[in-house]
PDBML (XML) file of the C-alpha atoms, coordinates in Angstrom:
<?xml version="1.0" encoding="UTF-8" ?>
<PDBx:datablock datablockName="MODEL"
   xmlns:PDBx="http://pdbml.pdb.org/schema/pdbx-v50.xsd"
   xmlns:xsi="http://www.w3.org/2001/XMLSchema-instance"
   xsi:schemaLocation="http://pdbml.pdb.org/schema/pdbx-v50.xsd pdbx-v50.xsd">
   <PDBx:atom_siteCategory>
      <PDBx:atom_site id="1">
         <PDBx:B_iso_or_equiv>0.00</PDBx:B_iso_or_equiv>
         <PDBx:Cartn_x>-3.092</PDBx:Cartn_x>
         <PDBx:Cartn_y>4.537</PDBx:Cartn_y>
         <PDBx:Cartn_z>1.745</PDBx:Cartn_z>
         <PDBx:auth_asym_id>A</PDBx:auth_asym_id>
         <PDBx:auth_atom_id>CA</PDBx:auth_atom_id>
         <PDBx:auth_comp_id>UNK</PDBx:auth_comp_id>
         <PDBx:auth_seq_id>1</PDBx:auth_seq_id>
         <PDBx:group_PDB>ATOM</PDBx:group_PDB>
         <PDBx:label_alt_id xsi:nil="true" />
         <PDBx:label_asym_id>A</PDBx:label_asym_id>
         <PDBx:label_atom_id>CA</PDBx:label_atom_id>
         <PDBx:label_comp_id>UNK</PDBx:label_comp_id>
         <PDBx:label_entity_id>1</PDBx:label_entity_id>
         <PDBx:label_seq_id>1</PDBx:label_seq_id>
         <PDBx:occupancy>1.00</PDBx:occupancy>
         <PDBx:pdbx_PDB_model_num>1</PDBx:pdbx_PDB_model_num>
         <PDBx:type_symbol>C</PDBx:type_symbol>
      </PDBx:atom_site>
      <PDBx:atom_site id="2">
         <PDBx:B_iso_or_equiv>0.00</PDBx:B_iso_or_equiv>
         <PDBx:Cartn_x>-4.535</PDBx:Cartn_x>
         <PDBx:Cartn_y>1.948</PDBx:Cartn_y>
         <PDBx:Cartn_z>4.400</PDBx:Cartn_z>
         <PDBx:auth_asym_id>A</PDBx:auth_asym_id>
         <PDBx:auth_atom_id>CA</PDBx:auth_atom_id>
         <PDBx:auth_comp_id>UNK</PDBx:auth_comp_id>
         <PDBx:auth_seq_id>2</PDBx:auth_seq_id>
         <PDBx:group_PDB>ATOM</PDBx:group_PDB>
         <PDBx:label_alt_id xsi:nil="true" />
         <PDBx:label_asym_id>A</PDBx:label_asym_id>
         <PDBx:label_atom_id>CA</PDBx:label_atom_id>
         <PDBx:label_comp_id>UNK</PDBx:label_comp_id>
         <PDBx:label_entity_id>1</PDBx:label_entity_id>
         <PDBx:label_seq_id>2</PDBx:label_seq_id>
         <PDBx:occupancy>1.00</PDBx:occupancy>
         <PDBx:pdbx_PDB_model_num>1</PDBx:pdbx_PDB_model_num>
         <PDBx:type_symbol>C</PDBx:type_symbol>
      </PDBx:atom_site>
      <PDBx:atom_site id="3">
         <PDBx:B_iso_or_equiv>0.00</PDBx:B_iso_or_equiv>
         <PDBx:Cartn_x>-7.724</PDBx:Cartn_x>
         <PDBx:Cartn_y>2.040</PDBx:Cartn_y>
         <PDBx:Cartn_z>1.551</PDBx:Cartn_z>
         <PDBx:auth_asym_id>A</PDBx:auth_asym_id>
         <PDBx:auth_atom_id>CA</PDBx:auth_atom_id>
         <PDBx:auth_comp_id>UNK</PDBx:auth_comp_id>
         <PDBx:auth_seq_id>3</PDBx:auth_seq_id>
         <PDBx:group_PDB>ATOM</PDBx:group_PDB>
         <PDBx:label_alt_id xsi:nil="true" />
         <PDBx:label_asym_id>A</PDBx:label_asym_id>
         <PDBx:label_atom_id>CA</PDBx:label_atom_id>
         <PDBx:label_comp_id>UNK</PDBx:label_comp_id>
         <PDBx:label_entity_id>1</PDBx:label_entity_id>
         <PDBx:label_seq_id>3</PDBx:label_seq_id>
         <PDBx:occupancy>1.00</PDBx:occupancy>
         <PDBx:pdbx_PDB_model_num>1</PDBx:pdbx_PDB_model_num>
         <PDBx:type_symbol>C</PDBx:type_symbol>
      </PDBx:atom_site>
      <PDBx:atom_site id="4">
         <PDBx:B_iso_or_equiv>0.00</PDBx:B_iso_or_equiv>
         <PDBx:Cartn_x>-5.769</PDBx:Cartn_x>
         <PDBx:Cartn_y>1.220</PDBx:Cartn_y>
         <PDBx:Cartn_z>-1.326</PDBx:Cartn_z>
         <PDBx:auth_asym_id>A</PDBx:auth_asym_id>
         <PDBx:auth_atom_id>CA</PDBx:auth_atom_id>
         <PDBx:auth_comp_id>UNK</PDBx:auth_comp_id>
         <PDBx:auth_seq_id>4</PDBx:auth_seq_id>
         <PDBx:group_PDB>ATOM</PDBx:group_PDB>
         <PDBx:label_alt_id xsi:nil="true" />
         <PDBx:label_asym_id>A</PDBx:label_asym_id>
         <PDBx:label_atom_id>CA</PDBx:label_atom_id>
         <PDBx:label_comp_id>UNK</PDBx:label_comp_id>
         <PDBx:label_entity_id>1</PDBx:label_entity_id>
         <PDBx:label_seq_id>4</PDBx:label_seq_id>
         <PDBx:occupancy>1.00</PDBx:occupancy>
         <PDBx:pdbx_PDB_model_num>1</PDBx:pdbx_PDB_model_num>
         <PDBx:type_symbol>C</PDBx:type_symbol>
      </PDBx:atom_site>
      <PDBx:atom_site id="5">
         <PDBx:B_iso_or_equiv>0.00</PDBx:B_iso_or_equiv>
         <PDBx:Cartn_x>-6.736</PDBx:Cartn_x>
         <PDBx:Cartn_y>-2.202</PDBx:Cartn_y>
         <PDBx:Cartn_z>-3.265</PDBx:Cartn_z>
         <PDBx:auth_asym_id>A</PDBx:auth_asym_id>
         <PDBx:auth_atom_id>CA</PDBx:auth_atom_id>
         <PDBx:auth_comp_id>UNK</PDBx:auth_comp_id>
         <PDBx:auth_seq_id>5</PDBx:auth_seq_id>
         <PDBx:group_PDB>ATOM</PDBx:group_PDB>
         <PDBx:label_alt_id xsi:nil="true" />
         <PDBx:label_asym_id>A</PDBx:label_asym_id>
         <PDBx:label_atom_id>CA</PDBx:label_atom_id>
         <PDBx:label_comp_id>UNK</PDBx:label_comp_id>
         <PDBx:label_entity_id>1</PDBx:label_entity_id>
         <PDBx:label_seq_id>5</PDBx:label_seq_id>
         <PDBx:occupancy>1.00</PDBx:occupancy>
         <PDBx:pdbx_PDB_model_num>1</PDBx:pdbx_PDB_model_num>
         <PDBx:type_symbol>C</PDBx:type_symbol>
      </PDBx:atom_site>
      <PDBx:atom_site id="6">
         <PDBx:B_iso_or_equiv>0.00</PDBx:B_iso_or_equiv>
         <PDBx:Cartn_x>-4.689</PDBx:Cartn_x>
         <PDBx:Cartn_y>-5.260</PDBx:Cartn_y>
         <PDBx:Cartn_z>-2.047</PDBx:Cartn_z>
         <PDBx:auth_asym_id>A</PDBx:auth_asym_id>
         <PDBx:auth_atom_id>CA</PDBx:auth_atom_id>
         <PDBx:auth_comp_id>UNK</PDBx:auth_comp_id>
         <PDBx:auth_seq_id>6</PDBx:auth_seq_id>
         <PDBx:group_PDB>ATOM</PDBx:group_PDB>
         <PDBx:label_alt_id xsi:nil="true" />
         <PDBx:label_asym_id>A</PDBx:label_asym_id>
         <PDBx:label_atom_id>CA</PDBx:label_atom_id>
         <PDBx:label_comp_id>UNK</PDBx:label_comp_id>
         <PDBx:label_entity_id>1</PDBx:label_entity_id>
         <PDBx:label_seq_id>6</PDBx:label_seq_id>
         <PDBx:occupancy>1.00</PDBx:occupancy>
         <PDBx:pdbx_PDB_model_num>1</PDBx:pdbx_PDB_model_num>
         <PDBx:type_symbol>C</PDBx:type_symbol>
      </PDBx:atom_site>
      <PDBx:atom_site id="7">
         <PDBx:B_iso_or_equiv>0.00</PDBx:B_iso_or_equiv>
         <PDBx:Cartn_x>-6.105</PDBx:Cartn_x>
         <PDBx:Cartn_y>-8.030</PDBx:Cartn_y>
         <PDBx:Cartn_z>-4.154</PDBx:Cartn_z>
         <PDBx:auth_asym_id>A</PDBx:auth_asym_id>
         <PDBx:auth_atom_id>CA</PDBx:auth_atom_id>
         <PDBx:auth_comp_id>UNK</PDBx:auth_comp_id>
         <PDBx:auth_seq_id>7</PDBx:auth_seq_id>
         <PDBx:group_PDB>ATOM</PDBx:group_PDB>
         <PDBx:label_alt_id xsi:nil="true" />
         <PDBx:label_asym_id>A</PDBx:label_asym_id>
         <PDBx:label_atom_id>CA</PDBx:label_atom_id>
         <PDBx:label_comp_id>UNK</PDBx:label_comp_id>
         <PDBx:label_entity_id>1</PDBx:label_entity_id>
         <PDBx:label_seq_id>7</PDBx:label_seq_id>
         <PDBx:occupancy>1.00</PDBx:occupancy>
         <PDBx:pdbx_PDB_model_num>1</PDBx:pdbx_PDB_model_num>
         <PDBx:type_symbol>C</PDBx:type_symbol>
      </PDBx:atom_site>
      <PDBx:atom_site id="8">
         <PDBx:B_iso_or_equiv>0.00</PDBx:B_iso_or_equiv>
         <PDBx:Cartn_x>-2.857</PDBx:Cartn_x>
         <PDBx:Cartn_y>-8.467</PDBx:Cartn_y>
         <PDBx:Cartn_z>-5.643</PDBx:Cartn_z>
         <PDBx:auth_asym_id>A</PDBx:auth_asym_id>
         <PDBx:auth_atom_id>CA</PDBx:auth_atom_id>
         <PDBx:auth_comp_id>UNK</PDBx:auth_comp_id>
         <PDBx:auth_seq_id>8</PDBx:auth_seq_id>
         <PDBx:group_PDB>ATOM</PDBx:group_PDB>
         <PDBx:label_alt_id xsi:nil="true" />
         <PDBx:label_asym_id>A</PDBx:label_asym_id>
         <PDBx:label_atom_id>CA</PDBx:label_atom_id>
         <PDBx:label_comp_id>UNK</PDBx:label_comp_id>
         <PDBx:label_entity_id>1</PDBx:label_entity_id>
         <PDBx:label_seq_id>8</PDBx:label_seq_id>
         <PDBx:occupancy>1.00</PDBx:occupancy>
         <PDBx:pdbx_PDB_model_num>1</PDBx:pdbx_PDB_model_num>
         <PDBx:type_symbol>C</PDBx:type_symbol>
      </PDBx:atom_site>
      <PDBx:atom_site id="9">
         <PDBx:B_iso_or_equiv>0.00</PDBx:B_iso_or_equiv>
         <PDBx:Cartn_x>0.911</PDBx:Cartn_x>
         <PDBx:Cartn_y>-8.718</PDBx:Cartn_y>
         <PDBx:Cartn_z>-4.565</PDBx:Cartn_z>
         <PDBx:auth_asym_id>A</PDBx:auth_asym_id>
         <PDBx:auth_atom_id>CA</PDBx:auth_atom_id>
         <PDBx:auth_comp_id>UNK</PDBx:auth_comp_id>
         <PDBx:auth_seq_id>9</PDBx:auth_seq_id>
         <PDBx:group_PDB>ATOM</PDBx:group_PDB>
         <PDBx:label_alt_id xsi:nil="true" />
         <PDBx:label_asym_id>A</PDBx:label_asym_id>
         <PDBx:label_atom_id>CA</PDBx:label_atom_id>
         <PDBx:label_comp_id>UNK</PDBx:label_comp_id>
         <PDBx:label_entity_id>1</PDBx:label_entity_id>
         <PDBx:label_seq_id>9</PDBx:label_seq_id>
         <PDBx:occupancy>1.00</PDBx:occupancy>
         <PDBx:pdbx_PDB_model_num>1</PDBx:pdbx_PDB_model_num>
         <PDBx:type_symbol>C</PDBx:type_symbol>
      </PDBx:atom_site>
      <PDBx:atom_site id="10">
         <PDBx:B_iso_or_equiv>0.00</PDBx:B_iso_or_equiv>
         <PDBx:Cartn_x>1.810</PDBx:Cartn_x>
         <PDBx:Cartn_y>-5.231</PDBx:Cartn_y>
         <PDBx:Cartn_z>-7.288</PDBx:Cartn_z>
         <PDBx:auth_asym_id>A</PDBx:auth_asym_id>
         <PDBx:auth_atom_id>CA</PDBx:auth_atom_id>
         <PDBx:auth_comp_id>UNK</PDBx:auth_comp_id>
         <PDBx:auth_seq_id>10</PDBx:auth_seq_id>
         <PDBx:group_PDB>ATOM</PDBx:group_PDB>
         <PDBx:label_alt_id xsi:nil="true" />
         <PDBx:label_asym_id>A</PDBx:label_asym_id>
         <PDBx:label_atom_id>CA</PDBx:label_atom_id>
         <PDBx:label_comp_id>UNK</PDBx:label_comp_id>
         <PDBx:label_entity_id>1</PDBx:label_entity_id>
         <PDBx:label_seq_id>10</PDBx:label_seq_id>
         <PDBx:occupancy>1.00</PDBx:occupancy>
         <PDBx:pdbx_PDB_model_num>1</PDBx:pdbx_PDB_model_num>
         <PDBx:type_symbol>C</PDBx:type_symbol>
      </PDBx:atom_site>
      <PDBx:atom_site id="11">
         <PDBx:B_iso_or_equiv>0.00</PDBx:B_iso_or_equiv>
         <PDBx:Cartn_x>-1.243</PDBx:Cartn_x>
         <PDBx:Cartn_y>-4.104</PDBx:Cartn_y>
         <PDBx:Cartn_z>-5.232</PDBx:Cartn_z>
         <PDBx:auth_asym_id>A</PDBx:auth_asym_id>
         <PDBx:auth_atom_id>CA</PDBx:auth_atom_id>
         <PDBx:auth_comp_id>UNK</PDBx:auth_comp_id>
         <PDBx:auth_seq_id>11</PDBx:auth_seq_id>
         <PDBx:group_PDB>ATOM</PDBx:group_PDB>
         <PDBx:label_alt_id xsi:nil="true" />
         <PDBx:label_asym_id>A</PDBx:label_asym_id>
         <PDBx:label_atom_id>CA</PDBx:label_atom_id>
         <PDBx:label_comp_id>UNK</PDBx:label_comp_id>
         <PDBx:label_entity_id>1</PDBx:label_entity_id>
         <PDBx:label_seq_id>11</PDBx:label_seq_id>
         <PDBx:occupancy>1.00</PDBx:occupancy>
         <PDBx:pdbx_PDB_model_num>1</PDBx:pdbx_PDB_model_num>
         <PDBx:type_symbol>C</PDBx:type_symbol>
      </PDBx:atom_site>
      <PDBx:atom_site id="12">
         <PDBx:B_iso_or_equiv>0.00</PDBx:B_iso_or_equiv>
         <PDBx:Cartn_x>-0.289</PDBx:Cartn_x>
         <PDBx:Cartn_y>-5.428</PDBx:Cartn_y>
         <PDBx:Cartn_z>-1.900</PDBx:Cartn_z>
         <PDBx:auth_asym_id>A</PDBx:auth_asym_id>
         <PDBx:auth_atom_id>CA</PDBx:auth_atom_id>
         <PDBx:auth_comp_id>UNK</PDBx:auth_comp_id>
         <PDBx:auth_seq_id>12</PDBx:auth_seq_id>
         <PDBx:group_PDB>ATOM</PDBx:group_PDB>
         <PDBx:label_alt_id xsi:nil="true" />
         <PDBx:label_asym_id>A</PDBx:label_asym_id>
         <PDBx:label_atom_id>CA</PDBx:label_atom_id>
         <PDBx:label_comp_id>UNK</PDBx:label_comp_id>
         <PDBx:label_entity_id>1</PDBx:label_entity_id>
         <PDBx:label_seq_id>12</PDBx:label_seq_id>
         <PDBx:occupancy>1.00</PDBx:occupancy>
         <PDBx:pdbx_PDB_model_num>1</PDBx:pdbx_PDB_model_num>
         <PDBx:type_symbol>C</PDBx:type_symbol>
      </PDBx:atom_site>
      <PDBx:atom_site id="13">
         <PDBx:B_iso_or_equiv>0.00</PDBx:B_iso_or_equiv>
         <PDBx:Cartn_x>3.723</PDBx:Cartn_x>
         <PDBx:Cartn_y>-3.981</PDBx:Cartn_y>
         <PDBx:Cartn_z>-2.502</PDBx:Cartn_z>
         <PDBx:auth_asym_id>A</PDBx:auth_asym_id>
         <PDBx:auth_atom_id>CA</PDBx:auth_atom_id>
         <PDBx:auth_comp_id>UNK</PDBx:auth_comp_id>
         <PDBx:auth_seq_id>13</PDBx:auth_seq_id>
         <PDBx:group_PDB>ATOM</PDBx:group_PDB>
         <PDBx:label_alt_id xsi:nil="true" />
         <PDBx:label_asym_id>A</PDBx:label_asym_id>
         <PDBx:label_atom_id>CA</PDBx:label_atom_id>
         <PDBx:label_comp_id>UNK</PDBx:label_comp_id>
         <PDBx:label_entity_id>1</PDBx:label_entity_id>
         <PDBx:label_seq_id>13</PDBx:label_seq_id>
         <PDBx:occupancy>1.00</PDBx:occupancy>
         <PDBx:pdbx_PDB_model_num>1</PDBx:pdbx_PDB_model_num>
         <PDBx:type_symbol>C</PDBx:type_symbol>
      </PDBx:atom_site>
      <PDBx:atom_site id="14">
         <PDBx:B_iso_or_equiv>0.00</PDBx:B_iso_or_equiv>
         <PDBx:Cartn_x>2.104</PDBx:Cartn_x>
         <PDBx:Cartn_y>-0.420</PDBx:Cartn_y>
         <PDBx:Cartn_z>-3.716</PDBx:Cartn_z>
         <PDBx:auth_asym_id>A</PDBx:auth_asym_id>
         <PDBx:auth_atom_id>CA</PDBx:auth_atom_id>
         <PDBx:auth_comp_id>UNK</PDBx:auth_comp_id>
         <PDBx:auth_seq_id>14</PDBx:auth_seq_id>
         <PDBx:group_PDB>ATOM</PDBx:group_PDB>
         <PDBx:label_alt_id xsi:nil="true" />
         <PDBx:label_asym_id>A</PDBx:label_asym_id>
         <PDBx:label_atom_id>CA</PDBx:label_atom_id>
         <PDBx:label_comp_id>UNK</PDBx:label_comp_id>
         <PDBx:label_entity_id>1</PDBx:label_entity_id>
         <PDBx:label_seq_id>14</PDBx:label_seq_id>
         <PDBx:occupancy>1.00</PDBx:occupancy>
         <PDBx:pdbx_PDB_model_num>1</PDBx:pdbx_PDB_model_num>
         <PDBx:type_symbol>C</PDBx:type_symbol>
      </PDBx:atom_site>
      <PDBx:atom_site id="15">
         <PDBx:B_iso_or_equiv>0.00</PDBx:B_iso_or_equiv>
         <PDBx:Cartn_x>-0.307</PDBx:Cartn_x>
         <PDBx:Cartn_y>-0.439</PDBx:Cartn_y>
         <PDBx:Cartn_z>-0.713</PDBx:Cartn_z>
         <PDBx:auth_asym_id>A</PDBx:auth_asym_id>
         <PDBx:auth_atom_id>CA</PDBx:auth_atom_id>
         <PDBx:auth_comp_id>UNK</PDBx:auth_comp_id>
         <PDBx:auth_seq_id>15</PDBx:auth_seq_id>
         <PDBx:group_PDB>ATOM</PDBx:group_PDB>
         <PDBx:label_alt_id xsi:nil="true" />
         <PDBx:label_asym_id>A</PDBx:label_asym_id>
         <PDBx:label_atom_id>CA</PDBx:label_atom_id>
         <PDBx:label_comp_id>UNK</PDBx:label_comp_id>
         <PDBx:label_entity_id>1</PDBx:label_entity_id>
         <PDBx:label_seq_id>15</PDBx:label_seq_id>
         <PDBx:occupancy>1.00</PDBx:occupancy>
         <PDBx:pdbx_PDB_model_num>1</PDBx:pdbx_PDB_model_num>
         <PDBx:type_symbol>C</PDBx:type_symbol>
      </PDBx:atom_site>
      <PDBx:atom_site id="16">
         <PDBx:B_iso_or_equiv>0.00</PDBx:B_iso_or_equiv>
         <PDBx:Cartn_x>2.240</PDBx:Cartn_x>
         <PDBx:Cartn_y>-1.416</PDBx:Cartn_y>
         <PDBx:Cartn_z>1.885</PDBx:Cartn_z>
         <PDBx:auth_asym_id>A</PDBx:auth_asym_id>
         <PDBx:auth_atom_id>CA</PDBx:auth_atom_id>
         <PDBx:auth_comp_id>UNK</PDBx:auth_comp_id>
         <PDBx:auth_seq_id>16</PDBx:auth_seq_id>
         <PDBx:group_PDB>ATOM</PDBx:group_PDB>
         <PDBx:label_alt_id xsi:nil="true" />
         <PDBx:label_asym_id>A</PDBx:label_asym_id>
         <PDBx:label_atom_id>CA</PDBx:label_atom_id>
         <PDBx:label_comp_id>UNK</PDBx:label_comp_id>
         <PDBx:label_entity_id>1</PDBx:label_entity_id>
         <PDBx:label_seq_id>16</PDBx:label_seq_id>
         <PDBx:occupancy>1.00</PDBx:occupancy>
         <PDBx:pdbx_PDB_model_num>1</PDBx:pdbx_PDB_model_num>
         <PDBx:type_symbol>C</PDBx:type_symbol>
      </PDBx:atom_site>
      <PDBx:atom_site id="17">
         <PDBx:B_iso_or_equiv>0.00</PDBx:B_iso_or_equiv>
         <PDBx:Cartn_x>4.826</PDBx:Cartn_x>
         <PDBx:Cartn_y>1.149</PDBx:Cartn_y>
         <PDBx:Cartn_z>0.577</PDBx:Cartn_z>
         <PDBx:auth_asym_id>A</PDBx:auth_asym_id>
         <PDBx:auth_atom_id>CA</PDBx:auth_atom_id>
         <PDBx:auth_comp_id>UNK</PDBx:auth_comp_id>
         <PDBx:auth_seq_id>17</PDBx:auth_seq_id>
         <PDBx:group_PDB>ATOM</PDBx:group_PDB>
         <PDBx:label_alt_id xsi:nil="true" />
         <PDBx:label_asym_id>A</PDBx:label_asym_id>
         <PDBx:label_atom_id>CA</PDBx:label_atom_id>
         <PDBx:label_comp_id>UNK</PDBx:label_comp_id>
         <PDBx:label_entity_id>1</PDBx:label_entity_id>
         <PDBx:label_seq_id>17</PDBx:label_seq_id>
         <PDBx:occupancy>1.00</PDBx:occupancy>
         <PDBx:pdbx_PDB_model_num>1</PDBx:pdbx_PDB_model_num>
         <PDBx:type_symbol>C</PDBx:type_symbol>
      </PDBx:atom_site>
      <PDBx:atom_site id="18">
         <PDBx:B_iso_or_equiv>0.00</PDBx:B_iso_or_equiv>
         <PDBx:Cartn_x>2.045</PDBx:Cartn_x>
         <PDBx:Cartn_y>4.141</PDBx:Cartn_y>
         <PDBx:Cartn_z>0.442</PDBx:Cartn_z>
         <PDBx:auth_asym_id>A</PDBx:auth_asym_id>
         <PDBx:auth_atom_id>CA</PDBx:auth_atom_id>
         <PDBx:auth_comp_id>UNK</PDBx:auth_comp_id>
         <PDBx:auth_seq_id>18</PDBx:auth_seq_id>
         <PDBx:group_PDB>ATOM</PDBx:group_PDB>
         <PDBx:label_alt_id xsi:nil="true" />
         <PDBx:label_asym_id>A</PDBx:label_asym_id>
         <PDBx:label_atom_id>CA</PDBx:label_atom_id>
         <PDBx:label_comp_id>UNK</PDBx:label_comp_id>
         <PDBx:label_entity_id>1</PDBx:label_entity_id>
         <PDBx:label_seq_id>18</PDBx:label_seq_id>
         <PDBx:occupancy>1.00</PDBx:occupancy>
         <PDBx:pdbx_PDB_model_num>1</PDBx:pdbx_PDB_model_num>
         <PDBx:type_symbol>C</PDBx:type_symbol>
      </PDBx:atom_site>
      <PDBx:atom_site id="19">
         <PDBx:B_iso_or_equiv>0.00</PDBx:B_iso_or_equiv>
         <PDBx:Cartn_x>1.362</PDBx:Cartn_x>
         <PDBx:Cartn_y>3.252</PDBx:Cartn_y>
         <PDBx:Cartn_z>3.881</PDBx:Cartn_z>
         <PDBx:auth_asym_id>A</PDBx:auth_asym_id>
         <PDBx:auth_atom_id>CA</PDBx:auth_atom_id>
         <PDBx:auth_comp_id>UNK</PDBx:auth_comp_id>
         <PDBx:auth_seq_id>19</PDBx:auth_seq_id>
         <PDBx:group_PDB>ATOM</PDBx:group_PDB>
         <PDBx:label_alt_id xsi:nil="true" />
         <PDBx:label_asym_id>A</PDBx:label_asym_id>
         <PDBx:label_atom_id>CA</PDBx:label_atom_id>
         <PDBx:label_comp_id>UNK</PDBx:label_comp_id>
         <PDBx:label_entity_id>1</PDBx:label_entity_id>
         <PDBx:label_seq_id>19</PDBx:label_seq_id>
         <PDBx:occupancy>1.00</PDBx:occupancy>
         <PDBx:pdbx_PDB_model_num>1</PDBx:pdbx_PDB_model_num>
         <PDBx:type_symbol>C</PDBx:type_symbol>
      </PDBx:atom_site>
      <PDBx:atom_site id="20">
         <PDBx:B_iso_or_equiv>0.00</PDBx:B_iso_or_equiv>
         <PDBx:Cartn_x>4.986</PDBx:Cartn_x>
         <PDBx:Cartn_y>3.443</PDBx:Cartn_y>
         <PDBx:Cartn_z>5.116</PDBx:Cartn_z>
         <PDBx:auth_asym_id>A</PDBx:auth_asym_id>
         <PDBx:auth_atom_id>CA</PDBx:auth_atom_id>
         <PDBx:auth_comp_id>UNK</PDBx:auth_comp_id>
         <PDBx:auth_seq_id>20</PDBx:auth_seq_id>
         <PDBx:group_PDB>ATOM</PDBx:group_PDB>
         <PDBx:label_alt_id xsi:nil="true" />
         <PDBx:label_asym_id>A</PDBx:label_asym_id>
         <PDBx:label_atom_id>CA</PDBx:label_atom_id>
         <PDBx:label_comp_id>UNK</PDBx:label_comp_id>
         <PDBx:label_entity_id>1</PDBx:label_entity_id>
         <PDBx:label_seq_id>20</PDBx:label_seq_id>
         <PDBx:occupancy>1.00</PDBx:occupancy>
         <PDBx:pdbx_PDB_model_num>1</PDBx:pdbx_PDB_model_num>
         <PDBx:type_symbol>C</PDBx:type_symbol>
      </PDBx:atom_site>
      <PDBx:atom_site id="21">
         <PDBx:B_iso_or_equiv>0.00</PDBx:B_iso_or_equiv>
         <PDBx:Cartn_x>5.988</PDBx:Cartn_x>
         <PDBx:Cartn_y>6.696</PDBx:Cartn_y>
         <PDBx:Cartn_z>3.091</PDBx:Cartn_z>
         <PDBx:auth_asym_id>A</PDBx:auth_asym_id>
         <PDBx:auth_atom_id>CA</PDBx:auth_atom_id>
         <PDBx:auth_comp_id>UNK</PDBx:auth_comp_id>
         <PDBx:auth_seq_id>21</PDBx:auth_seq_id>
         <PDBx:group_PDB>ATOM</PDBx:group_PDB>
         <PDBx:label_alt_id xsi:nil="true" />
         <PDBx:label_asym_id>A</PDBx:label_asym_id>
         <PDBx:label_atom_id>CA</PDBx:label_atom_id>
         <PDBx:label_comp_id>UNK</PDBx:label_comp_id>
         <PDBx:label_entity_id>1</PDBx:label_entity_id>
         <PDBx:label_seq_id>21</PDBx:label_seq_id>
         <PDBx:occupancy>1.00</PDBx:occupancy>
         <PDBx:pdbx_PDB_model_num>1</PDBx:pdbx_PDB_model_num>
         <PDBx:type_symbol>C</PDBx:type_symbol>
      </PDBx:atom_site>
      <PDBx:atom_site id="22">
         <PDBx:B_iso_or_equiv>0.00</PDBx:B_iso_or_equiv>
         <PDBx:Cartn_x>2.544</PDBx:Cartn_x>
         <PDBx:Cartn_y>8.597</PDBx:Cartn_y>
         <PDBx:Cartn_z>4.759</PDBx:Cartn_z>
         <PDBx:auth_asym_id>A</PDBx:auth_asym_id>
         <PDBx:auth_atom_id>CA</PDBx:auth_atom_id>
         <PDBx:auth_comp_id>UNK</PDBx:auth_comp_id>
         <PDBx:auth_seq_id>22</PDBx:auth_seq_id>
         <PDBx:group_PDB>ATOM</PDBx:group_PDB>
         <PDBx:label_alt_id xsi:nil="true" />
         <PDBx:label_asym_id>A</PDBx:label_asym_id>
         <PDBx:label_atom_id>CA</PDBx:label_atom_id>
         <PDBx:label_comp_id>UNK</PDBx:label_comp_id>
         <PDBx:label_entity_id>1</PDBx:label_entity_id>
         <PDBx:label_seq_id>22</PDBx:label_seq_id>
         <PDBx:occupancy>1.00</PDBx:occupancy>
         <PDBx:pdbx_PDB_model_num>1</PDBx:pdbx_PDB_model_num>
         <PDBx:type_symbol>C</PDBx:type_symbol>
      </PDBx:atom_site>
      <PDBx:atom_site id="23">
         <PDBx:B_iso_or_equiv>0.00</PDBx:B_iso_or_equiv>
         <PDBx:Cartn_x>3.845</PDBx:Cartn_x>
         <PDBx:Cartn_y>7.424</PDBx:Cartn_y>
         <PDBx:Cartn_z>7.888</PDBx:Cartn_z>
         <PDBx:auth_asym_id>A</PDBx:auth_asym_id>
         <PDBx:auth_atom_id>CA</PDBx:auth_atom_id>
         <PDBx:auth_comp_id>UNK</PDBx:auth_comp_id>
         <PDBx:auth_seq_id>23</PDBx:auth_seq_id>
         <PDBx:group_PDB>ATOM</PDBx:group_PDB>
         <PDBx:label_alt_id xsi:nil="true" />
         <PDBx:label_asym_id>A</PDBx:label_asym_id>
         <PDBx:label_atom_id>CA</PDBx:label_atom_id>
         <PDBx:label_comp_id>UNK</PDBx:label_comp_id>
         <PDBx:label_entity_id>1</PDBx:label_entity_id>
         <PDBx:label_seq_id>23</PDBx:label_seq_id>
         <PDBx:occupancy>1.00</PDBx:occupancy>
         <PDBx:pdbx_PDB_model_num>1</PDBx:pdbx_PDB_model_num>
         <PDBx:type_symbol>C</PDBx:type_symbol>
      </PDBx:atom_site>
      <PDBx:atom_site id="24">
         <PDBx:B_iso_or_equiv>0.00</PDBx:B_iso_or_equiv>
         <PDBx:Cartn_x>6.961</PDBx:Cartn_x>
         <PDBx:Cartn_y>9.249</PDBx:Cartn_y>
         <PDBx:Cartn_z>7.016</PDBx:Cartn_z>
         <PDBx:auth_asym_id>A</PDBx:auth_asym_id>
         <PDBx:auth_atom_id>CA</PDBx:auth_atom_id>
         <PDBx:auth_comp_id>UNK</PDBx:auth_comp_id>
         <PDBx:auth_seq_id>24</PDBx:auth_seq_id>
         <PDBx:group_PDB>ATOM</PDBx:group_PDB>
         <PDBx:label_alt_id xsi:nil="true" />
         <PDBx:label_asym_id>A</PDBx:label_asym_id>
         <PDBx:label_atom_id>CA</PDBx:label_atom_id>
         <PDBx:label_comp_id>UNK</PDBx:label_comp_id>
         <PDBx:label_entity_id>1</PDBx:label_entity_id>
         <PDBx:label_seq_id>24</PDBx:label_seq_id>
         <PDBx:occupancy>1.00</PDBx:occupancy>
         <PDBx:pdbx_PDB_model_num>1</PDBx:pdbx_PDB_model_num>
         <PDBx:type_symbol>C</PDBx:type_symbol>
      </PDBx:atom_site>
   </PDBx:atom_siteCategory>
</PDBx:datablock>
């Protein structure tokens, strides 16, 4: 998740939301 694209805010909202769910 933490290597997921973030160039734009989709991407940034997708990343930041993968990150917190495999945190879960």
């Amino acid at each position: 998740a933490f290597k997921m694209p973030k160039e734009t805010e989709k991407q940034i909202n997708e990343r930041s939301k993968a990150i917190q769910d495999g945190y879960k």
